[in-house]
PDB file of N, CA and C in Angstrom:
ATOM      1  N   UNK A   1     118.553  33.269-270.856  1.00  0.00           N
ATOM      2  CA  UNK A   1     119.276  33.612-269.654  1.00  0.00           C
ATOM      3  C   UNK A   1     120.594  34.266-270.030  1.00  0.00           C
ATOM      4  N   UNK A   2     120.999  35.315-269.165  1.00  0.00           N
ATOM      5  CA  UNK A   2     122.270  35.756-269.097  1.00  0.00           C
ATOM      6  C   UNK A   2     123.411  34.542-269.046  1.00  0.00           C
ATOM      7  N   UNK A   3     125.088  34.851-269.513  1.00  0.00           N
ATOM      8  CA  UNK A   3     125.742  34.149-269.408  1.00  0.00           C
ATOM      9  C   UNK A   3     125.931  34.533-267.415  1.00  0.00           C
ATOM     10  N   UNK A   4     125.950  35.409-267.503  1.00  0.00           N
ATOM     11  CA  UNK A   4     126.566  36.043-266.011  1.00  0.00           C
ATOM     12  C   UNK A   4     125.487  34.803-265.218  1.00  0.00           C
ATOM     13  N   UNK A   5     124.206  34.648-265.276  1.00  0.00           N
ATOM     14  CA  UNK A   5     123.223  34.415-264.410  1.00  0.00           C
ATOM     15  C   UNK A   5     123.409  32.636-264.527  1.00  0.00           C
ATOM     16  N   UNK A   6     123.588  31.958-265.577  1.00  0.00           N
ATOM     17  CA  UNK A   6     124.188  30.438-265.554  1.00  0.00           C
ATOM     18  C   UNK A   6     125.750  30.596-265.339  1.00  0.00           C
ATOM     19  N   UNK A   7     126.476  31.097-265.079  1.00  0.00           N
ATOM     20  CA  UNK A   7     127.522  30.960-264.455  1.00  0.00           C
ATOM     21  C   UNK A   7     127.721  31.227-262.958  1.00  0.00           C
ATOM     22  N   UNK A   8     126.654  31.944-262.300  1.00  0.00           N
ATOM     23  CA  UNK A   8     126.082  32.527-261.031  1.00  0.00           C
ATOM     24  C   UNK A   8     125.496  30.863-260.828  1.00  0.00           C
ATOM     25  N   UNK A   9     124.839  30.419-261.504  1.00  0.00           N
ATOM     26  CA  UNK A   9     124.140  28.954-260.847  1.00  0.00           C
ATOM     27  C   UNK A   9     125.137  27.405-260.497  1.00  0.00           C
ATOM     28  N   UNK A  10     126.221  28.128-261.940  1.00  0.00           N
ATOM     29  CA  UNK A  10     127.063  26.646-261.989  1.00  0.00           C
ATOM     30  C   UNK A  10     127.872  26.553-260.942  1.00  0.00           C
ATOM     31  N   UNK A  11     128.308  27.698-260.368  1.00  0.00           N
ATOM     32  CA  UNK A  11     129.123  28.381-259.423  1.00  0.00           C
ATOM     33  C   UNK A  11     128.624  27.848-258.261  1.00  0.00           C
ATOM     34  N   UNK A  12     127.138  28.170-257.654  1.00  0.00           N
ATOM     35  CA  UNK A  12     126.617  28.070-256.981  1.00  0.00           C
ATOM     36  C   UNK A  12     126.367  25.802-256.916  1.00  0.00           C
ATOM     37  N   UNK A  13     125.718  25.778-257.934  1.00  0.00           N
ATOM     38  CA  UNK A  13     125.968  24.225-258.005  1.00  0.00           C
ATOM     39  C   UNK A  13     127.620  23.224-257.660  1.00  0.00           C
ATOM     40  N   UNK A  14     128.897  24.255-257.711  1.00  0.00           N
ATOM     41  CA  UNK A  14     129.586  23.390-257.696  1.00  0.00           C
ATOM     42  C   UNK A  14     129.750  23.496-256.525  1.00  0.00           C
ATOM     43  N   UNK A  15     129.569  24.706-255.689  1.00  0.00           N
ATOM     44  CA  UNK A  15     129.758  24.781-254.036  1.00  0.00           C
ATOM     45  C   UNK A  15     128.896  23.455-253.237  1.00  0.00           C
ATOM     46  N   UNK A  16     127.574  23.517-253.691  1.00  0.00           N
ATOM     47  CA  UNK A  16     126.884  22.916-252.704  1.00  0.00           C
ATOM     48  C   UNK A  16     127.100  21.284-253.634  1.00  0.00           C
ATOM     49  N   UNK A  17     127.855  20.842-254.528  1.00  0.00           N
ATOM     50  CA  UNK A  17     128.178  19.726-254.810  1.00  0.00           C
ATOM     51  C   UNK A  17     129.367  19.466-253.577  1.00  0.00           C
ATOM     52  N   UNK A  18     130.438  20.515-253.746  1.00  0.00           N
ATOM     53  CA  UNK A  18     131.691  20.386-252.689  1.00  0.00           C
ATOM     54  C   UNK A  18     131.503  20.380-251.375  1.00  0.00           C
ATOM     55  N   UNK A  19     130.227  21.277-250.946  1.00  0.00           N
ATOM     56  CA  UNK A  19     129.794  21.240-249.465  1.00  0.00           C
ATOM     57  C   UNK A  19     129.392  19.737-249.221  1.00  0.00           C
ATOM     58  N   UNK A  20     128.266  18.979-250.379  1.00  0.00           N
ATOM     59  CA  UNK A  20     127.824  17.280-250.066  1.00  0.00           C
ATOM     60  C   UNK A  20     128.892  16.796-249.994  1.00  0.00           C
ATOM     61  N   UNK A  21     129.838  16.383-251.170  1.00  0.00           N
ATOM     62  CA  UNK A  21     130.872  15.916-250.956  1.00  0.00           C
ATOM     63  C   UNK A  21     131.990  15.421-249.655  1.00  0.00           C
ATOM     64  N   UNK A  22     132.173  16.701-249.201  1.00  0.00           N
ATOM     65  CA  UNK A  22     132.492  17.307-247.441  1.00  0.00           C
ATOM     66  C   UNK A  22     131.814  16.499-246.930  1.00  0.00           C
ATOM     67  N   UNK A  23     130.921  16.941-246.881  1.00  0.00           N
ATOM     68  CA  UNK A  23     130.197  16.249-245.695  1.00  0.00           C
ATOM     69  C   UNK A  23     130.313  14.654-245.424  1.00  0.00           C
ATOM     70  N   UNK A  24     129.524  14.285-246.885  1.00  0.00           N
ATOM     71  CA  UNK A  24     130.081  12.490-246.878  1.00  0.00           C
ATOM     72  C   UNK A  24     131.354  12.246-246.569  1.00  0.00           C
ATOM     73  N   UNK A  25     132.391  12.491-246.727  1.00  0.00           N
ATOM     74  CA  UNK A  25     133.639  12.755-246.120  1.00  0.00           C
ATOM     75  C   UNK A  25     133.248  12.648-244.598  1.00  0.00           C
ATOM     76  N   UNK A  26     133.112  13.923-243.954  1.00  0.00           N
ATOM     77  CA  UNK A  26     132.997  13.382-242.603  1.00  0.00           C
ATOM     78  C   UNK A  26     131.607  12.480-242.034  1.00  0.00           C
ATOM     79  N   UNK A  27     131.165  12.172-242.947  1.00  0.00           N
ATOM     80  CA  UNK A  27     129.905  11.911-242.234  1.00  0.00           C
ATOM     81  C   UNK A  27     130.862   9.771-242.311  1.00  0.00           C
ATOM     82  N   UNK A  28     131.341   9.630-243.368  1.00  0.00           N
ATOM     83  CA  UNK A  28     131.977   8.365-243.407  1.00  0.00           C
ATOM     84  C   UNK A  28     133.325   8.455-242.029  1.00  0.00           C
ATOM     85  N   UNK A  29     134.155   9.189-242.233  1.00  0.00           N
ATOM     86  CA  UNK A  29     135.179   9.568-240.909  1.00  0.00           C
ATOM     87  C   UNK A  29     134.299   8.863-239.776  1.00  0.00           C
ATOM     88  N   UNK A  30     133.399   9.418-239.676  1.00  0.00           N
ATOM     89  CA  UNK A  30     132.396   9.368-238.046  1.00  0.00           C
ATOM     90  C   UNK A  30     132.134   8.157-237.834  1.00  0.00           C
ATOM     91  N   UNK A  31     131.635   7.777-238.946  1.00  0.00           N
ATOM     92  CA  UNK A  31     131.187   6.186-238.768  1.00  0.00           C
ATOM     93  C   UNK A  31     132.404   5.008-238.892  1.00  0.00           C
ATOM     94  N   UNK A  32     133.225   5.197-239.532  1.00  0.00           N
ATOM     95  CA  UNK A  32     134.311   4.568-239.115  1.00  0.00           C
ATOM     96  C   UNK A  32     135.250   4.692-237.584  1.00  0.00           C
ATOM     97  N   UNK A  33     134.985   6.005-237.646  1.00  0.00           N
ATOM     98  CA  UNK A  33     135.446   5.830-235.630  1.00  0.00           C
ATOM     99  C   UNK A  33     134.943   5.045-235.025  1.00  0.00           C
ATOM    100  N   UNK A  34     133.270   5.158-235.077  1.00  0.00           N
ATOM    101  CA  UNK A  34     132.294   5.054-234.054  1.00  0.00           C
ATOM    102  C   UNK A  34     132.701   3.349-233.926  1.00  0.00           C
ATOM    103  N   UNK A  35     133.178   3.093-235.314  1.00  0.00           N
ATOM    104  CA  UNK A  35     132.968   1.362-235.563  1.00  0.00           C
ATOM    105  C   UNK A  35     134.434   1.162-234.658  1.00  0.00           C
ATOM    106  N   UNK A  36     135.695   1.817-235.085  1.00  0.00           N
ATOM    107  CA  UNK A  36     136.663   1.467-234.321  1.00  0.00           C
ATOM    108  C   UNK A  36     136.641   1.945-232.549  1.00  0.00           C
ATOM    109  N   UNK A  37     136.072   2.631-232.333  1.00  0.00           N
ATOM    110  CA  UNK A  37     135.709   3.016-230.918  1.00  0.00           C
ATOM    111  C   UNK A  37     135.070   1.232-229.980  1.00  0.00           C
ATOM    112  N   UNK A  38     133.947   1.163-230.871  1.00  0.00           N
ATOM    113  CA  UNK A  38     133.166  -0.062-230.698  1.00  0.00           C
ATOM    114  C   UNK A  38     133.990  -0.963-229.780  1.00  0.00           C
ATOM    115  N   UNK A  39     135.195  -1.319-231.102  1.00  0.00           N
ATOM    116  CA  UNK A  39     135.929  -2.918-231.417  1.00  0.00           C
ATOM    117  C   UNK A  39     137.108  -2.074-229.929  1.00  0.00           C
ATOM    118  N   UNK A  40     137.348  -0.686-229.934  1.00  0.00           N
ATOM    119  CA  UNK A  40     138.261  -1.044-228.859  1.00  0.00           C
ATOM    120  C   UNK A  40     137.687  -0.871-227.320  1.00  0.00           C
ATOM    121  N   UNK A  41     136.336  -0.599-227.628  1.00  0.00           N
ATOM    122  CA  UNK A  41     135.517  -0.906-225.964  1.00  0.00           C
ATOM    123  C   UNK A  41     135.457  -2.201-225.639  1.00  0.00           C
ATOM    124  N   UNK A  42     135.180  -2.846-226.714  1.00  0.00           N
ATOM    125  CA  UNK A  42     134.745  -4.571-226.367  1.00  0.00           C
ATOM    126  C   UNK A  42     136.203  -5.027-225.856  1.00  0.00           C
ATOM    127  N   UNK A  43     137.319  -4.679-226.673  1.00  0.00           N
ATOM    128  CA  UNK A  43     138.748  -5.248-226.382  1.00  0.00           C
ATOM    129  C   UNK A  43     138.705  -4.589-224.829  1.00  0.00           C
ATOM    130  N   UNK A  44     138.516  -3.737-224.322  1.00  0.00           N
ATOM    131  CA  UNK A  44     139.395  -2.758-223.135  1.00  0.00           C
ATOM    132  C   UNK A  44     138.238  -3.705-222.069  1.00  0.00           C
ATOM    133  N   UNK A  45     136.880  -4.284-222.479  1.00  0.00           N
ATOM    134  CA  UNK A  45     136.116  -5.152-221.562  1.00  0.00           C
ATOM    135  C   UNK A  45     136.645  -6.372-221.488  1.00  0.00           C
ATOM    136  N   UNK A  46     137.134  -6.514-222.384  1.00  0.00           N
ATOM    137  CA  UNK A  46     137.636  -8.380-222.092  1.00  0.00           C
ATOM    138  C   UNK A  46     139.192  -8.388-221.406  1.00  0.00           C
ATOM    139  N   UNK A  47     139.978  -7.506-222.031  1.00  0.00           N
ATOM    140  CA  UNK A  47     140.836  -7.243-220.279  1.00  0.00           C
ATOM    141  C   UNK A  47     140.667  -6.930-219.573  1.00  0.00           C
ATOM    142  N   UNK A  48     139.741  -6.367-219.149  1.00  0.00           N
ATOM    143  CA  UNK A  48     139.461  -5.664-217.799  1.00  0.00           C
ATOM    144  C   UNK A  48     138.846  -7.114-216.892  1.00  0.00           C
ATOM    145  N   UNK A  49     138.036  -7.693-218.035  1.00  0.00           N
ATOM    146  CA  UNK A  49     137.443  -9.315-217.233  1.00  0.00           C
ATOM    147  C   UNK A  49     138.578 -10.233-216.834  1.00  0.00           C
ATOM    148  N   UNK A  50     139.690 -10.251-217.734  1.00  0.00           N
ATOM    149  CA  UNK A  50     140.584 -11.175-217.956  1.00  0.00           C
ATOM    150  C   UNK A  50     141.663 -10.747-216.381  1.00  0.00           C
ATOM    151  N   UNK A  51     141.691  -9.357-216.360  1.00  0.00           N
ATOM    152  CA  UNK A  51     142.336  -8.898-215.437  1.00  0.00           C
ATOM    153  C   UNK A  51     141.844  -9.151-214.026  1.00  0.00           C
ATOM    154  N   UNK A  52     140.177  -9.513-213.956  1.00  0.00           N
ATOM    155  CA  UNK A  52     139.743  -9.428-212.964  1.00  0.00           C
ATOM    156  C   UNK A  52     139.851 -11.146-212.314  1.00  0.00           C
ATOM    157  N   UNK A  53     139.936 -11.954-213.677  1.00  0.00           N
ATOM    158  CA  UNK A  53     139.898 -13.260-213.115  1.00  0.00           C
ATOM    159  C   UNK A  53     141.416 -13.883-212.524  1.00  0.00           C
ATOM    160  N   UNK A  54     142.221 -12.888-213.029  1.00  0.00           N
ATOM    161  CA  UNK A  54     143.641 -13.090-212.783  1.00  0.00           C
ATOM    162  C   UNK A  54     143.909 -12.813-211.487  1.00  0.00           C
ATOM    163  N   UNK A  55     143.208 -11.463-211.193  1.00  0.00           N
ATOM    164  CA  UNK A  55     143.262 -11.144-209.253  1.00  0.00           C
ATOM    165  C   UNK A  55     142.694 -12.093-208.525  1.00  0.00           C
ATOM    166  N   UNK A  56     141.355 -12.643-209.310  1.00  0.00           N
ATOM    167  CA  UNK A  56     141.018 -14.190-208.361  1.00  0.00           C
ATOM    168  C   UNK A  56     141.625 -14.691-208.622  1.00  0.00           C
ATOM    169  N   UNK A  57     142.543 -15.447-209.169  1.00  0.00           N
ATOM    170  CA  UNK A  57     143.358 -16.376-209.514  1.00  0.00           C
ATOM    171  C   UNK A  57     144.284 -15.952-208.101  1.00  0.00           C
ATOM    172  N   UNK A  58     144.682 -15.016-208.352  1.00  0.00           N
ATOM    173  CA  UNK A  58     145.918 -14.699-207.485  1.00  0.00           C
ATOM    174  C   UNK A  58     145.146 -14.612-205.808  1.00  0.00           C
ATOM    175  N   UNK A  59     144.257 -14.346-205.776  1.00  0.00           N
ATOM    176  CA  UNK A  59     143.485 -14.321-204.067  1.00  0.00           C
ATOM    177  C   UNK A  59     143.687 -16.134-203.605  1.00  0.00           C
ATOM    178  N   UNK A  60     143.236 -16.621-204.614  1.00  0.00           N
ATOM    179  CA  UNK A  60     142.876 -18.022-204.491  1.00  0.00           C
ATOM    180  C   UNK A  60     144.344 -18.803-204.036  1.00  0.00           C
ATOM    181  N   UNK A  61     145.398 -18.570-204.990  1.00  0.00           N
ATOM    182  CA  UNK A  61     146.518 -19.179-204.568  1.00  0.00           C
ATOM    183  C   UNK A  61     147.334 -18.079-203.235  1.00  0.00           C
ATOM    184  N   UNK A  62     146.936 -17.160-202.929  1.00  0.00           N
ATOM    185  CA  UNK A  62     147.686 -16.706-201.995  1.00  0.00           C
ATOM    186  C   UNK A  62     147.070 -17.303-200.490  1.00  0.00           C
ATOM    187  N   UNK A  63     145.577 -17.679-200.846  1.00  0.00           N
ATOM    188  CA  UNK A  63     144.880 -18.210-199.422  1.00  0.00           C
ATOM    189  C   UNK A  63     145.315 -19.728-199.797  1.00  0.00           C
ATOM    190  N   UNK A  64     145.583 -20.496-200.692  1.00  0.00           N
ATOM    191  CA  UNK A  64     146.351 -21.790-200.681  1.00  0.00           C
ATOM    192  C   UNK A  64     148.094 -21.368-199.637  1.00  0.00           C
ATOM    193  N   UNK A  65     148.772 -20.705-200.108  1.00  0.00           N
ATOM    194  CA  UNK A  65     149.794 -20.909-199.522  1.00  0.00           C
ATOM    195  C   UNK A  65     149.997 -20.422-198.094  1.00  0.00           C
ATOM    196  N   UNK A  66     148.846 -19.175-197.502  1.00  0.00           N
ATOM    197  CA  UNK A  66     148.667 -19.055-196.343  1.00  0.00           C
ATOM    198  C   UNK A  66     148.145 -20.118-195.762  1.00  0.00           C
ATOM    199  N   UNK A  67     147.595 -21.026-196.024  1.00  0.00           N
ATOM    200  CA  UNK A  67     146.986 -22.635-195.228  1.00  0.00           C
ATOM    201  C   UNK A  67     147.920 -23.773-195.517  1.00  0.00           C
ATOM    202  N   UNK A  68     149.276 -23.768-196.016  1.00  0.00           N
ATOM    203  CA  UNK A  68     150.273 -24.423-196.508  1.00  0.00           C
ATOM    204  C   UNK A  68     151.386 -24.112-195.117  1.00  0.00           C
ATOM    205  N   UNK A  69     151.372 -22.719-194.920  1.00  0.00           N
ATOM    206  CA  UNK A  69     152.458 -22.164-193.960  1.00  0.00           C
ATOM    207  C   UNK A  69     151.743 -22.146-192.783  1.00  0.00           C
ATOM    208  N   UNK A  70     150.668 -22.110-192.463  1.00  0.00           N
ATOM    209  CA  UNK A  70     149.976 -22.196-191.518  1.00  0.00           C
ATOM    210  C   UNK A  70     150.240 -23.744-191.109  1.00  0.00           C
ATOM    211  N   UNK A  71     149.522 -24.847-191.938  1.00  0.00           N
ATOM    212  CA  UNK A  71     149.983 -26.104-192.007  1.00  0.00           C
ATOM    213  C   UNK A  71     151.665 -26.355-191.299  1.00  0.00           C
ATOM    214  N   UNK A  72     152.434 -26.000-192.006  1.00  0.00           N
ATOM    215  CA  UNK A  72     154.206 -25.982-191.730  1.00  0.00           C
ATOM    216  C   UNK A  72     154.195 -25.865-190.133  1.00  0.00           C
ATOM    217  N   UNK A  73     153.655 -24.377-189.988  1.00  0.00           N
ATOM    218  CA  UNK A  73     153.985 -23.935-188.315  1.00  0.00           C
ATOM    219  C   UNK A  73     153.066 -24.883-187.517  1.00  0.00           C
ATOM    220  N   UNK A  74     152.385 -25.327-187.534  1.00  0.00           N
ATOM    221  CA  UNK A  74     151.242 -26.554-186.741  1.00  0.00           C
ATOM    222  C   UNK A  74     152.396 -28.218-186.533  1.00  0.00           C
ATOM    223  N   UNK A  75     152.967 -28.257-187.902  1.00  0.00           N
ATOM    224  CA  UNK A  75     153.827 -29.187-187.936  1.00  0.00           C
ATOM    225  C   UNK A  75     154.822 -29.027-187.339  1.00  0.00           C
ATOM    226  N   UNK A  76     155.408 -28.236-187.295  1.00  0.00           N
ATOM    227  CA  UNK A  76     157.497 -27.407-186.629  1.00  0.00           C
ATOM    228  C   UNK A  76     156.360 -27.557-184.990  1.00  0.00           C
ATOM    229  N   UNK A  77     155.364 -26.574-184.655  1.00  0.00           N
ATOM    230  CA  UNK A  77     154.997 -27.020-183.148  1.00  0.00           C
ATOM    231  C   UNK A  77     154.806 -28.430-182.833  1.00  0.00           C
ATOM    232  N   UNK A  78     154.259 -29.426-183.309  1.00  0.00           N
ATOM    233  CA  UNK A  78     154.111 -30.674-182.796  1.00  0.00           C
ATOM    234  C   UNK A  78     155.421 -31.422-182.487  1.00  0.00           C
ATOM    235  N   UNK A  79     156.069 -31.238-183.597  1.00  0.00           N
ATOM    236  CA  UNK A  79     157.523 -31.792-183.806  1.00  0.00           C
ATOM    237  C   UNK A  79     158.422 -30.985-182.708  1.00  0.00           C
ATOM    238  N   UNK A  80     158.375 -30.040-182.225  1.00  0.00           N
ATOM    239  CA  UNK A  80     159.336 -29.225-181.143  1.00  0.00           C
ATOM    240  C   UNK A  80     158.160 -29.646-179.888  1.00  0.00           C
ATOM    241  N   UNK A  81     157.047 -29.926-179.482  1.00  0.00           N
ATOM    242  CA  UNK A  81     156.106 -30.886-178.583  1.00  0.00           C
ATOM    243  C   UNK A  81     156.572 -32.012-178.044  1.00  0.00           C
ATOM    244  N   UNK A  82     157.212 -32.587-179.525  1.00  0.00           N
ATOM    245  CA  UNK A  82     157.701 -34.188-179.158  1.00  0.00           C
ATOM    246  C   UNK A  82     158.569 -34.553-178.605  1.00  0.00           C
ATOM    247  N   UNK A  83     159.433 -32.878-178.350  1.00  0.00           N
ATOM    248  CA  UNK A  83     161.503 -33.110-177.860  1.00  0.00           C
ATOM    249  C   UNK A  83     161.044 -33.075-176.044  1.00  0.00           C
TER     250      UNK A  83
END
């Protein structure tokens, strides 16, 4: 073989070594997103649950203190009944 024609191959071999290379490069990038994407869907679901039990939380005690003040005014009428 020519020198020209194995230096034409090594040439050619080191590209498509650097093109694999590349690639595993992004092909690892990708999969490490995909994994951190994952972990921050599951996180953005468990506040979103956490958030949702907190609005019941908060429905629940706001219909407690509307039947508290409701209670009060039933009491202030009986008591102004009694004068």
């Amino acid at each position: 073989m020519k020198p020209k024609t194995i230096l034409t191959f090594l040439g050619l071999a080191a590209v498509l070594v650097g093109w694999g290379i590349s690639w595993a490069n992004q092909s690892a990038k990708i999969n490490s997103n995909s994994v951190k994407i994952d972990m921050l869907s599951s996180q953005v679901e468990t506040v979103s649950s956490q958030a949702t039990e907190a609005d019941k939380a908060i429905v629940r005690m706001e219909t407690k203190i509307e039947y508290i003040l409701k209670g009060i005014d039933e009491i202030k009428a009986e008591v102004k009944g009694r004068k």
